[in-house]
PDB file of N, CA and C in Angstrom:
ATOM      1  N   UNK A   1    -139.538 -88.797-131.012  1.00  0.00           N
ATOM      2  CA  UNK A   1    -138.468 -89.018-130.066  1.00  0.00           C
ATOM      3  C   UNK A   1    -137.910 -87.694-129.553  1.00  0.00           C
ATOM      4  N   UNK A   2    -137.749 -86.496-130.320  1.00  0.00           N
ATOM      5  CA  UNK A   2    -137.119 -85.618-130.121  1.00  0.00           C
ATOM      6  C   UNK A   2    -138.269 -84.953-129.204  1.00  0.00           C
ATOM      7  N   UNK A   3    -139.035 -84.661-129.658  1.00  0.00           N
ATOM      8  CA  UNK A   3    -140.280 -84.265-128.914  1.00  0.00           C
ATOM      9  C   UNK A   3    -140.451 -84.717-127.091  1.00  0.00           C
ATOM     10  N   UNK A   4    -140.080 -85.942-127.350  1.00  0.00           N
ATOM     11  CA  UNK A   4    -140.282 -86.658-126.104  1.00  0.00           C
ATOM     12  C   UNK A   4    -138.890 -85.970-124.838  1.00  0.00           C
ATOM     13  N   UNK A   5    -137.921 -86.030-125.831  1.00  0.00           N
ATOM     14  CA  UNK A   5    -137.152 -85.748-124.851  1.00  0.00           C
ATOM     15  C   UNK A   5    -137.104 -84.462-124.298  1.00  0.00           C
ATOM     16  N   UNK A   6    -137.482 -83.521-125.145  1.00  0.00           N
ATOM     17  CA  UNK A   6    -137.551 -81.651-124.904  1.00  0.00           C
ATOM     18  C   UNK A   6    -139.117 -81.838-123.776  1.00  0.00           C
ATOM     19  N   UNK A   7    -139.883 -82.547-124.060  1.00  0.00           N
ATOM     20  CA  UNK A   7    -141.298 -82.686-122.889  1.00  0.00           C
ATOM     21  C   UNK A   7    -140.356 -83.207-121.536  1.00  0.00           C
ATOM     22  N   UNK A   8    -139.519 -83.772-121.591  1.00  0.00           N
ATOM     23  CA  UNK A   8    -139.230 -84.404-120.369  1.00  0.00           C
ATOM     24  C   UNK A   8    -138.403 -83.545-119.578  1.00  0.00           C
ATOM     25  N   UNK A   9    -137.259 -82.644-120.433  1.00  0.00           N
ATOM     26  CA  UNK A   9    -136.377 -81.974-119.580  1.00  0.00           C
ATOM     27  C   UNK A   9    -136.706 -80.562-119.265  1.00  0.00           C
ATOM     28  N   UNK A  10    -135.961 -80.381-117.790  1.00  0.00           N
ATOM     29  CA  UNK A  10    -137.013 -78.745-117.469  1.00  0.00           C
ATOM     30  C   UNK A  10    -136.723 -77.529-118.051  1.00  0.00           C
ATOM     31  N   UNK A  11    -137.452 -76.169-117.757  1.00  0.00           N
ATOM     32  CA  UNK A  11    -136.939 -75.491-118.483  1.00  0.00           C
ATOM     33  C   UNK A  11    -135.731 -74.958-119.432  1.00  0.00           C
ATOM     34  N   UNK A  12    -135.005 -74.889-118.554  1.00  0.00           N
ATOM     35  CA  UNK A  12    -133.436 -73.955-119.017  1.00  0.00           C
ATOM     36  C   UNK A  12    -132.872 -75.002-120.068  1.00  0.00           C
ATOM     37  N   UNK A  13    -132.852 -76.417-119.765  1.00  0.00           N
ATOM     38  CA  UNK A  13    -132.486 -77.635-120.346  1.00  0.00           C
ATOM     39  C   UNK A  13    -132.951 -77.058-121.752  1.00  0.00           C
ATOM     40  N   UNK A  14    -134.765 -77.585-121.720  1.00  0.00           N
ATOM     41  CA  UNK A  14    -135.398 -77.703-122.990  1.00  0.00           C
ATOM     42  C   UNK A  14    -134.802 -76.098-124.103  1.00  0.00           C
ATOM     43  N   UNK A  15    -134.619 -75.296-123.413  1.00  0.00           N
ATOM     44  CA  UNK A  15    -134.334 -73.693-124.288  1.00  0.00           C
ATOM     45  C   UNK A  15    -132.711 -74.386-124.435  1.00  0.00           C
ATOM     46  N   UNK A  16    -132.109 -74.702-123.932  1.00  0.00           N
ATOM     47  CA  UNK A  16    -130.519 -74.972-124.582  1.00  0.00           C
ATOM     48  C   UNK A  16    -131.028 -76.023-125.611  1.00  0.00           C
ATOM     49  N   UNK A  17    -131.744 -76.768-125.485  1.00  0.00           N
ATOM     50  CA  UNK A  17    -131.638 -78.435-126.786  1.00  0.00           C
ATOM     51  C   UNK A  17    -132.502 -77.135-127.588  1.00  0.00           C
ATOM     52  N   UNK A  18    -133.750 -76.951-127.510  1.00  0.00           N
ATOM     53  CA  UNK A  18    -133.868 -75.780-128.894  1.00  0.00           C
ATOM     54  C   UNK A  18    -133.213 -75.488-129.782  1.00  0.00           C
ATOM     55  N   UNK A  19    -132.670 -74.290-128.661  1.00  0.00           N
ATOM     56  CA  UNK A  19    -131.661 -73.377-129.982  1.00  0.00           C
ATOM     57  C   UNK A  19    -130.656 -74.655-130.635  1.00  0.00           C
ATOM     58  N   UNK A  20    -130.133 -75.417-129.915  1.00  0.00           N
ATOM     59  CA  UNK A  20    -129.149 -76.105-130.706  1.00  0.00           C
ATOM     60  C   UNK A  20    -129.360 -76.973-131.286  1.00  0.00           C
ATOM     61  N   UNK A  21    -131.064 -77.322-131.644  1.00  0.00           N
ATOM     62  CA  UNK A  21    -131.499 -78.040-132.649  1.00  0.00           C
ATOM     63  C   UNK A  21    -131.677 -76.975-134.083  1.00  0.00           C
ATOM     64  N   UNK A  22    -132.271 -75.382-133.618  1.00  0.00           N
ATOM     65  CA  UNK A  22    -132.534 -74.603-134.465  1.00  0.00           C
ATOM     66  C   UNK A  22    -130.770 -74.378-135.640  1.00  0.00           C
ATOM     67  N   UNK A  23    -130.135 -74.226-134.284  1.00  0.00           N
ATOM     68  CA  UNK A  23    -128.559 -73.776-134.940  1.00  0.00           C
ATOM     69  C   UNK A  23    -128.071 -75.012-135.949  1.00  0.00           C
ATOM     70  N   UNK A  24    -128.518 -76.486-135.459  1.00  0.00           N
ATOM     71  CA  UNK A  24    -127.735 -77.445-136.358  1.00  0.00           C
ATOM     72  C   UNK A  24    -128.788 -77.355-137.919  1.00  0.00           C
ATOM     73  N   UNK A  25    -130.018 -77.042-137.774  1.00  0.00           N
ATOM     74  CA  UNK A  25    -130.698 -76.760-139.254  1.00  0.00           C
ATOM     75  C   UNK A  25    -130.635 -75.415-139.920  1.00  0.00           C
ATOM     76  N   UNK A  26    -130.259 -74.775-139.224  1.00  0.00           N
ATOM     77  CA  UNK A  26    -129.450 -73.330-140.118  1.00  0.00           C
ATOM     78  C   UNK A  26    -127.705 -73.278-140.973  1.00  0.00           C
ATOM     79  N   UNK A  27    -127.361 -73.968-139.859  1.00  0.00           N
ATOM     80  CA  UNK A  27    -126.141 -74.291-140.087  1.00  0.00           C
ATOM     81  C   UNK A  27    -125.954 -75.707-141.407  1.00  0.00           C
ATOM     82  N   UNK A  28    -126.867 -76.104-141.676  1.00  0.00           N
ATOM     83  CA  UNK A  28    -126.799 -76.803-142.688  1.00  0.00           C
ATOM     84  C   UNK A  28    -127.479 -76.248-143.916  1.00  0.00           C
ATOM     85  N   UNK A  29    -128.348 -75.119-143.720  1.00  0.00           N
ATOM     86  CA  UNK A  29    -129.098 -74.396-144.949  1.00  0.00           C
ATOM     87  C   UNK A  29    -127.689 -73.331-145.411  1.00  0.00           C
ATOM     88  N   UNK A  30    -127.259 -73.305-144.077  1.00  0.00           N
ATOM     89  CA  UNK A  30    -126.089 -72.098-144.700  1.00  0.00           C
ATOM     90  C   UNK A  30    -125.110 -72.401-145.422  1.00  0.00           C
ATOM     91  N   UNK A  31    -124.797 -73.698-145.102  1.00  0.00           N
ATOM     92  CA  UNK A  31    -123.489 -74.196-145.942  1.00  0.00           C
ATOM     93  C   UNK A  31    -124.543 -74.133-147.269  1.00  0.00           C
ATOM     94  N   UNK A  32    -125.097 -74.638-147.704  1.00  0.00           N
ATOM     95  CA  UNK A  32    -125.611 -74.862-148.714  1.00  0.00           C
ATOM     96  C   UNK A  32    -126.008 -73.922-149.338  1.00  0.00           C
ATOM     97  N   UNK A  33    -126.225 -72.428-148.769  1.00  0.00           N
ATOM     98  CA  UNK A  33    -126.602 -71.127-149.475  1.00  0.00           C
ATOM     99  C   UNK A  33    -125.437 -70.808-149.636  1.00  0.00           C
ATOM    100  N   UNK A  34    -124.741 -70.965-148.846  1.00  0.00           N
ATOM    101  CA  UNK A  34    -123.174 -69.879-149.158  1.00  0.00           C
ATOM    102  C   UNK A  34    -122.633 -70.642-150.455  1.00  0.00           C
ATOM    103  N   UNK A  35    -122.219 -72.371-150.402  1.00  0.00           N
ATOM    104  CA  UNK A  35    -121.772 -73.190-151.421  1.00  0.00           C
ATOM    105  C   UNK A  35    -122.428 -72.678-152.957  1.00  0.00           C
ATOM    106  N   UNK A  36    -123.586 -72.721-153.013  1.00  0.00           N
ATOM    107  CA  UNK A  36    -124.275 -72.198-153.956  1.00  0.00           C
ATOM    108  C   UNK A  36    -123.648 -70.436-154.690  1.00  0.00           C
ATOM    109  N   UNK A  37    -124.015 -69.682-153.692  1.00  0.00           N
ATOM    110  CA  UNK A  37    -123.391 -68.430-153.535  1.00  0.00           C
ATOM    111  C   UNK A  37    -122.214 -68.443-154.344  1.00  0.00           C
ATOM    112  N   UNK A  38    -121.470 -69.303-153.991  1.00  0.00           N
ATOM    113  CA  UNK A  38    -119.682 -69.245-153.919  1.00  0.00           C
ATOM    114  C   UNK A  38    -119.730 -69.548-156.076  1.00  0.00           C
ATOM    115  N   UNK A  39    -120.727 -70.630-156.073  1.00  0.00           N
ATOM    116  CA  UNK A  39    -120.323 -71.358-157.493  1.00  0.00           C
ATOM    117  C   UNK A  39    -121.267 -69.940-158.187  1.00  0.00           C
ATOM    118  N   UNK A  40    -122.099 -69.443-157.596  1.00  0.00           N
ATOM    119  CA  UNK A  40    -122.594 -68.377-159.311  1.00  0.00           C
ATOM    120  C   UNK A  40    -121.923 -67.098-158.853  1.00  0.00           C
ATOM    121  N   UNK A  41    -121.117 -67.082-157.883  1.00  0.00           N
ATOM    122  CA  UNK A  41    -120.152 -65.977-158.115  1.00  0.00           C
ATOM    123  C   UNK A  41    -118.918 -66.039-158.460  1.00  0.00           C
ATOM    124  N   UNK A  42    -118.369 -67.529-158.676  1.00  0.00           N
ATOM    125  CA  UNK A  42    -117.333 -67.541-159.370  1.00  0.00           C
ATOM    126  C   UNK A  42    -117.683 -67.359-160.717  1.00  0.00           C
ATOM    127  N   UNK A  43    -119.352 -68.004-160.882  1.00  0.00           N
ATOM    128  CA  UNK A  43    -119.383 -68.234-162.959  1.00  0.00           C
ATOM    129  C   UNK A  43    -119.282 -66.708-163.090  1.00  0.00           C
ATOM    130  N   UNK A  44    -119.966 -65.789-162.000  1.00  0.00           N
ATOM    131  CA  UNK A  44    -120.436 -64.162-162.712  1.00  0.00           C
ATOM    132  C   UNK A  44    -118.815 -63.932-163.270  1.00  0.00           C
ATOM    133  N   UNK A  45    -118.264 -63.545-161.955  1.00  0.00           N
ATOM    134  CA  UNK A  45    -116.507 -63.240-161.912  1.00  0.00           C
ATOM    135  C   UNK A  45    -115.755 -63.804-163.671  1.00  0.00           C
ATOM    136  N   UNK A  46    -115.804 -65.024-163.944  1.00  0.00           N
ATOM    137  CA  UNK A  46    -115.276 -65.125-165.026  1.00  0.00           C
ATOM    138  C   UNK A  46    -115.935 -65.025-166.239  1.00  0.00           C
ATOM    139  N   UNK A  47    -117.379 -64.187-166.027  1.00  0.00           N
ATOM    140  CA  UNK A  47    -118.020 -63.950-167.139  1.00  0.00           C
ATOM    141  C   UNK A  47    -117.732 -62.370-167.396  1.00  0.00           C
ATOM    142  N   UNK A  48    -117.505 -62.017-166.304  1.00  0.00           N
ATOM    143  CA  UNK A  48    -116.889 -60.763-166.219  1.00  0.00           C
ATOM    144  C   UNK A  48    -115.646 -60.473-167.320  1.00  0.00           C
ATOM    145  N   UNK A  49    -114.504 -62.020-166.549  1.00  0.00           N
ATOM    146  CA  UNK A  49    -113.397 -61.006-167.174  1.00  0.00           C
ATOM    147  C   UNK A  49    -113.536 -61.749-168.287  1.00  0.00           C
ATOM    148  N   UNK A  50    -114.478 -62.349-169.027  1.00  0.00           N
ATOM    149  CA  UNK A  50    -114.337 -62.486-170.379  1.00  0.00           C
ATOM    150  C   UNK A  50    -114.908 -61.640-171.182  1.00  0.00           C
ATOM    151  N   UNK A  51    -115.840 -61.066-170.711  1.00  0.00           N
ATOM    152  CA  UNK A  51    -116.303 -59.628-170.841  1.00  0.00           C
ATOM    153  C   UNK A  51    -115.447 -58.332-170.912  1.00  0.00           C
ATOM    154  N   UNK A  52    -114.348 -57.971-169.825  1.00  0.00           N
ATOM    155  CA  UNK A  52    -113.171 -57.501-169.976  1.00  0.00           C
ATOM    156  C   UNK A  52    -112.519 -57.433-171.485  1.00  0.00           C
ATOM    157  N   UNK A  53    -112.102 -59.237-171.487  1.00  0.00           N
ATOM    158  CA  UNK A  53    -111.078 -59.408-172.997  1.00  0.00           C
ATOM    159  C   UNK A  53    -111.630 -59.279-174.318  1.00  0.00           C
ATOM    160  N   UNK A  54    -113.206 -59.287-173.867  1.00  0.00           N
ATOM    161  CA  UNK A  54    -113.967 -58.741-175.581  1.00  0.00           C
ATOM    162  C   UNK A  54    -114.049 -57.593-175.744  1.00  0.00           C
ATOM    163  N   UNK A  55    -113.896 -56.733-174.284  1.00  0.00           N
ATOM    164  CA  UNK A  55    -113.952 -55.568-174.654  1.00  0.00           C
ATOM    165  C   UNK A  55    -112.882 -54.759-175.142  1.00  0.00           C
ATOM    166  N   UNK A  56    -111.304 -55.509-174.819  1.00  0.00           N
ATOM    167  CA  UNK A  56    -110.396 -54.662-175.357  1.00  0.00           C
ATOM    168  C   UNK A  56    -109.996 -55.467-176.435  1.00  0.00           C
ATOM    169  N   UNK A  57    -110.683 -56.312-177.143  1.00  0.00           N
ATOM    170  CA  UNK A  57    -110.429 -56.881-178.295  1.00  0.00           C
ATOM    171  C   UNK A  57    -109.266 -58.285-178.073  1.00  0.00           C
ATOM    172  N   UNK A  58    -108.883 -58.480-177.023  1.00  0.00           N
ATOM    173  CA  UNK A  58    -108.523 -59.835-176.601  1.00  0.00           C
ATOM    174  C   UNK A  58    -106.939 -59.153-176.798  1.00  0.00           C
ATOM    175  N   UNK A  59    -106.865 -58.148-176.747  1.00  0.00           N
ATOM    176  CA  UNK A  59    -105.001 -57.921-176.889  1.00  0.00           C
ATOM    177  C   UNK A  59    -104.761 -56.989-174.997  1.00  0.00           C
ATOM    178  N   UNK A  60    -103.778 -57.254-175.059  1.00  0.00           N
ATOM    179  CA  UNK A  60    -103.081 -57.412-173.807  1.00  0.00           C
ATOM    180  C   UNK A  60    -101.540 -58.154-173.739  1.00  0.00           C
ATOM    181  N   UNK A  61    -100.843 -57.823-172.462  1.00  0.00           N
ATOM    182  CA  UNK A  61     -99.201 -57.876-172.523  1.00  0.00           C
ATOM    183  C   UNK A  61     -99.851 -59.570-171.815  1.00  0.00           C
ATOM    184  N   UNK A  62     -98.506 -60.329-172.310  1.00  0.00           N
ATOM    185  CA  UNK A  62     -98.522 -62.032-171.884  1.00  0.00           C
ATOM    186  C   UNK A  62     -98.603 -62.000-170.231  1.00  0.00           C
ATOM    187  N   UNK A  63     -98.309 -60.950-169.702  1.00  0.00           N
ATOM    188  CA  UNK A  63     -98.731 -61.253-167.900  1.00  0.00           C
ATOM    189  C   UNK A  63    -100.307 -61.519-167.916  1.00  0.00           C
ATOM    190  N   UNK A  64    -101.093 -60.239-168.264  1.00  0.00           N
ATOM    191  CA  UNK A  64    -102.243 -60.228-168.468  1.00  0.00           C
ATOM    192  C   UNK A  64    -102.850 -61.244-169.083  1.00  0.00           C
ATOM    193  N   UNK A  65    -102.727 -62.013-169.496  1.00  0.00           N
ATOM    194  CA  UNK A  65    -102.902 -62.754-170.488  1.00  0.00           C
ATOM    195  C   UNK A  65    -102.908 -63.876-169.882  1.00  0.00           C
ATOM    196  N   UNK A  66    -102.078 -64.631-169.577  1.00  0.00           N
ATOM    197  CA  UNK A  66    -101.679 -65.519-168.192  1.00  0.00           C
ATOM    198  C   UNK A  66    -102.239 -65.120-166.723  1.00  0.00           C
ATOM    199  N   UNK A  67    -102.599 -64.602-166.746  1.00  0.00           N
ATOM    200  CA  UNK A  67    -102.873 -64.486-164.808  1.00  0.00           C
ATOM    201  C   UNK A  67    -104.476 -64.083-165.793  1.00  0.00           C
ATOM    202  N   UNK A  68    -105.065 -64.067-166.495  1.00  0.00           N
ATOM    203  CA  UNK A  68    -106.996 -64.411-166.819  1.00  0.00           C
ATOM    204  C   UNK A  68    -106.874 -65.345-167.250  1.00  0.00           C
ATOM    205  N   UNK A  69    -105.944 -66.368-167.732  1.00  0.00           N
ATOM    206  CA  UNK A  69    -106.250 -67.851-167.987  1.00  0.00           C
ATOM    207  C   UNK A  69    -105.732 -68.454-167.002  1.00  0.00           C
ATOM    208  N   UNK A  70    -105.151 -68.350-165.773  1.00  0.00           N
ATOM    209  CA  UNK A  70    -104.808 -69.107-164.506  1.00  0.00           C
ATOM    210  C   UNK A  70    -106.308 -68.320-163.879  1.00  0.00           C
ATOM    211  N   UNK A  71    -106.540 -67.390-163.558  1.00  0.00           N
ATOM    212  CA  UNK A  71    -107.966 -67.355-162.760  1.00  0.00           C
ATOM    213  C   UNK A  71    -108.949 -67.834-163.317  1.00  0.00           C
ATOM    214  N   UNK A  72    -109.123 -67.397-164.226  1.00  0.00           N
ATOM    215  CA  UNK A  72    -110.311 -68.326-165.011  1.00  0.00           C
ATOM    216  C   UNK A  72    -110.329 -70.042-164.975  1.00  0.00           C
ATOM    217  N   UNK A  73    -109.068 -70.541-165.015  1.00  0.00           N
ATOM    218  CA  UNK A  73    -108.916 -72.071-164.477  1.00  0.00           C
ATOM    219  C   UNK A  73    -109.010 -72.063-163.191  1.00  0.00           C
ATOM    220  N   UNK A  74    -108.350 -71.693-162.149  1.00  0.00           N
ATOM    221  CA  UNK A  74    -108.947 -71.759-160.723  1.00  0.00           C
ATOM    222  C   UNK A  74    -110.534 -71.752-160.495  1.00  0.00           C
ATOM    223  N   UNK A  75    -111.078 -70.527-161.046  1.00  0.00           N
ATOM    224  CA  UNK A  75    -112.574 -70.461-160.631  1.00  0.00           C
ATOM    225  C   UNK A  75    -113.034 -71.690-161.115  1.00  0.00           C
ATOM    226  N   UNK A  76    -113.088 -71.753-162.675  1.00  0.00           N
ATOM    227  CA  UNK A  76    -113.847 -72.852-163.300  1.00  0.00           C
ATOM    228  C   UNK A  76    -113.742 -74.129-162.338  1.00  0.00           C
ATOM    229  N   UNK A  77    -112.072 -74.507-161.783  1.00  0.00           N
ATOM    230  CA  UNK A  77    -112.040 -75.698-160.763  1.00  0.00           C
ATOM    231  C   UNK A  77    -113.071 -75.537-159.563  1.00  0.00           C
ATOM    232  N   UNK A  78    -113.075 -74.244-158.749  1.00  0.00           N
ATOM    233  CA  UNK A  78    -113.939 -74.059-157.910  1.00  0.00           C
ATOM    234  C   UNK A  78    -114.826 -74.256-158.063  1.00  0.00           C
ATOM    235  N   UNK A  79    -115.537 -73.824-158.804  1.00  0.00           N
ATOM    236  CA  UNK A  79    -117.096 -74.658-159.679  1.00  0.00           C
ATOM    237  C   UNK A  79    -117.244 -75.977-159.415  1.00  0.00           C
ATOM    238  N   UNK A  80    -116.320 -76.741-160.548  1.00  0.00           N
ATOM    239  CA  UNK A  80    -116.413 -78.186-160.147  1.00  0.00           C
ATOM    240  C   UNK A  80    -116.424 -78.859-158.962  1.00  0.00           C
ATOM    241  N   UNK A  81    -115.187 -78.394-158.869  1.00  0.00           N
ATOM    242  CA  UNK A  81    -115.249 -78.839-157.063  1.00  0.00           C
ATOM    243  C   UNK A  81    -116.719 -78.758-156.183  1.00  0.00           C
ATOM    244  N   UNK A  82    -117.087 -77.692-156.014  1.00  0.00           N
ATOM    245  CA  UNK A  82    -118.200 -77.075-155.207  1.00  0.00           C
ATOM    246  C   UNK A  82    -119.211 -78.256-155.692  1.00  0.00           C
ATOM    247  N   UNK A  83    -119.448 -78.319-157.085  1.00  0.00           N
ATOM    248  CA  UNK A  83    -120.742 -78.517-157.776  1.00  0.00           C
ATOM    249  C   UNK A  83    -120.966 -80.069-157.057  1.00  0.00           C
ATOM    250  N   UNK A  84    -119.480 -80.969-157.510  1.00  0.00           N
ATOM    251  CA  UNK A  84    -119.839 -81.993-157.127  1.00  0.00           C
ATOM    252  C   UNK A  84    -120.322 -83.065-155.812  1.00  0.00           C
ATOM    253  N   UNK A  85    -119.822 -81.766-154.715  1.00  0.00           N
ATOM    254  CA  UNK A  85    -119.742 -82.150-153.872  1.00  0.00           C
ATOM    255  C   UNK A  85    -121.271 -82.147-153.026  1.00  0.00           C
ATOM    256  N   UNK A  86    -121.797 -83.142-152.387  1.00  0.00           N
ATOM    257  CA  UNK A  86    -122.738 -83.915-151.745  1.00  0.00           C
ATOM    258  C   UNK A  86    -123.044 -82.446-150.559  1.00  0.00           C
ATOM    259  N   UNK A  87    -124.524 -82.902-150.250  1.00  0.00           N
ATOM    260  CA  UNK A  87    -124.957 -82.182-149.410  1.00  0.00           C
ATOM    261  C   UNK A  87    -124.984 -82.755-148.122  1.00  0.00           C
ATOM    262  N   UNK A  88    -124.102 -84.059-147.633  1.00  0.00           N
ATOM    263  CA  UNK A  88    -123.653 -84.466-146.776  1.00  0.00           C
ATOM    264  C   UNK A  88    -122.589 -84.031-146.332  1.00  0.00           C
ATOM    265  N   UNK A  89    -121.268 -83.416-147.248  1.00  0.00           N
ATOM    266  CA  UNK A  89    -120.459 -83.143-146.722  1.00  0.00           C
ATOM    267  C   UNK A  89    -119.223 -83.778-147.582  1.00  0.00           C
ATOM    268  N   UNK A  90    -119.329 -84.930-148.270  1.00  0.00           N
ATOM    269  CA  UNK A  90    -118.285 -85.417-148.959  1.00  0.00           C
ATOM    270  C   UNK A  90    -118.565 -85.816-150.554  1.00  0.00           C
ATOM    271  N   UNK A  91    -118.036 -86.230-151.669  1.00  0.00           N
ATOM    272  CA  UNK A  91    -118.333 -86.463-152.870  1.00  0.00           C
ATOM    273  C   UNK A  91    -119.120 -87.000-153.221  1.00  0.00           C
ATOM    274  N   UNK A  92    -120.131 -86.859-154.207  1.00  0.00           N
ATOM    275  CA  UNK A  92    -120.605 -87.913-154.534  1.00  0.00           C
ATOM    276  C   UNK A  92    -120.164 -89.165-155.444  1.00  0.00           C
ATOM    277  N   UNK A  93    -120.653 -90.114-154.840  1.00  0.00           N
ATOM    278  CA  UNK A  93    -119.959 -91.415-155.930  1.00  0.00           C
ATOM    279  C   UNK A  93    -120.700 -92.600-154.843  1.00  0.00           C
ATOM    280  N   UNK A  94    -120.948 -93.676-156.066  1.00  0.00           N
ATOM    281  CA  UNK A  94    -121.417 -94.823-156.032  1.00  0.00           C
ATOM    282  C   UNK A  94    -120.644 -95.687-154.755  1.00  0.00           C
ATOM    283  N   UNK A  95    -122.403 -96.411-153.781  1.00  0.00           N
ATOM    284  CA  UNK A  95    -121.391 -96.903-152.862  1.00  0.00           C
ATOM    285  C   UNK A  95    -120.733 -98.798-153.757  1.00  0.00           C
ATOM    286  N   UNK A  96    -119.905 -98.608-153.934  1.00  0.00           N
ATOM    287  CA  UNK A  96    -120.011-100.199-154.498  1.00  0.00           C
ATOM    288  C   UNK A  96    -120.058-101.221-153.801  1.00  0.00           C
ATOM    289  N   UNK A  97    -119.957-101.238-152.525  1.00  0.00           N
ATOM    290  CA  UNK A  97    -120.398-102.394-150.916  1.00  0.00           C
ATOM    291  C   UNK A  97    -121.382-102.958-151.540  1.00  0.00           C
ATOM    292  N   UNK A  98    -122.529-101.839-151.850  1.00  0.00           N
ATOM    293  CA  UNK A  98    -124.275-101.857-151.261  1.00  0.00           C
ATOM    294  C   UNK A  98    -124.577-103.234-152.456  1.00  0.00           C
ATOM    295  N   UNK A  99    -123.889-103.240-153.398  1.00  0.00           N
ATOM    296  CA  UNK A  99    -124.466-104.275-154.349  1.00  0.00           C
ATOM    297  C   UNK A  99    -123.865-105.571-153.524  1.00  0.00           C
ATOM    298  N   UNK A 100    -122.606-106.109-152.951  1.00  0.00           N
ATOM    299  CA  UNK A 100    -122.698-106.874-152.279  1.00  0.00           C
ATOM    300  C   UNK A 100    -123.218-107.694-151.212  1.00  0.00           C
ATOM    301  N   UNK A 101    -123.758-106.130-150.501  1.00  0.00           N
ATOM    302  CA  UNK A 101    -124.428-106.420-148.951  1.00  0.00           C
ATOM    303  C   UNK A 101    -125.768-107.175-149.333  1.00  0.00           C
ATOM    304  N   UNK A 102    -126.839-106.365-150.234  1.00  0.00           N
ATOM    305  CA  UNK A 102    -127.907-106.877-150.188  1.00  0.00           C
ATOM    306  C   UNK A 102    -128.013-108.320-150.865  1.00  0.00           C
TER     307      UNK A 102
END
């Protein structure tokens, strides 16, 4: 179908539907490289600063102390978040309709 329609329309046409077929399949590899990206650079980041607290033997003033266990909970959420989320665009989870419909 797609084929058919880029044969039918004339030049300048067919080079605009191109690229903006090329751009909508990049643009979906990218979300998905960057998403990826995002979750093993949050795990590095808090492997880091746990790396940090072994290295000074886990002592530090209660600010310090508190603001690597609030980042370390943010990232870890970012993770989750990221992880679960569908390569459509929204969560994954069971449709429960589909057992009715069929």
């Amino acid at each position: 179908m797609l084929a058919e329609t880029a044969a039918l329309e004339p030049g300048r046409t067919r080079r605009t539907w191109w690229r903006s077929t090329w751009w909508f399949i990049i643009k979906a590899a990218a979300a998905r490289w960057l998403r990826w990206g995002a979750i093993f650079g949050s795990a590095l980041f808090i492997l880091w600063i746990v790396y940090n607290a072994v290295d000074s033997s886990f002592q530090g003033t209660p600010p310090e102390i508190a603001s690597s266990l609030g980042l370390i909970a943010l990232l870890a959420l970012n993770i989750v978040l990221l992880a679960r989320r569908s390569d459509s665009g929204g969560p994954q989870r069971p449709d429960r309709w589909q057992s009715r419909v069929e």
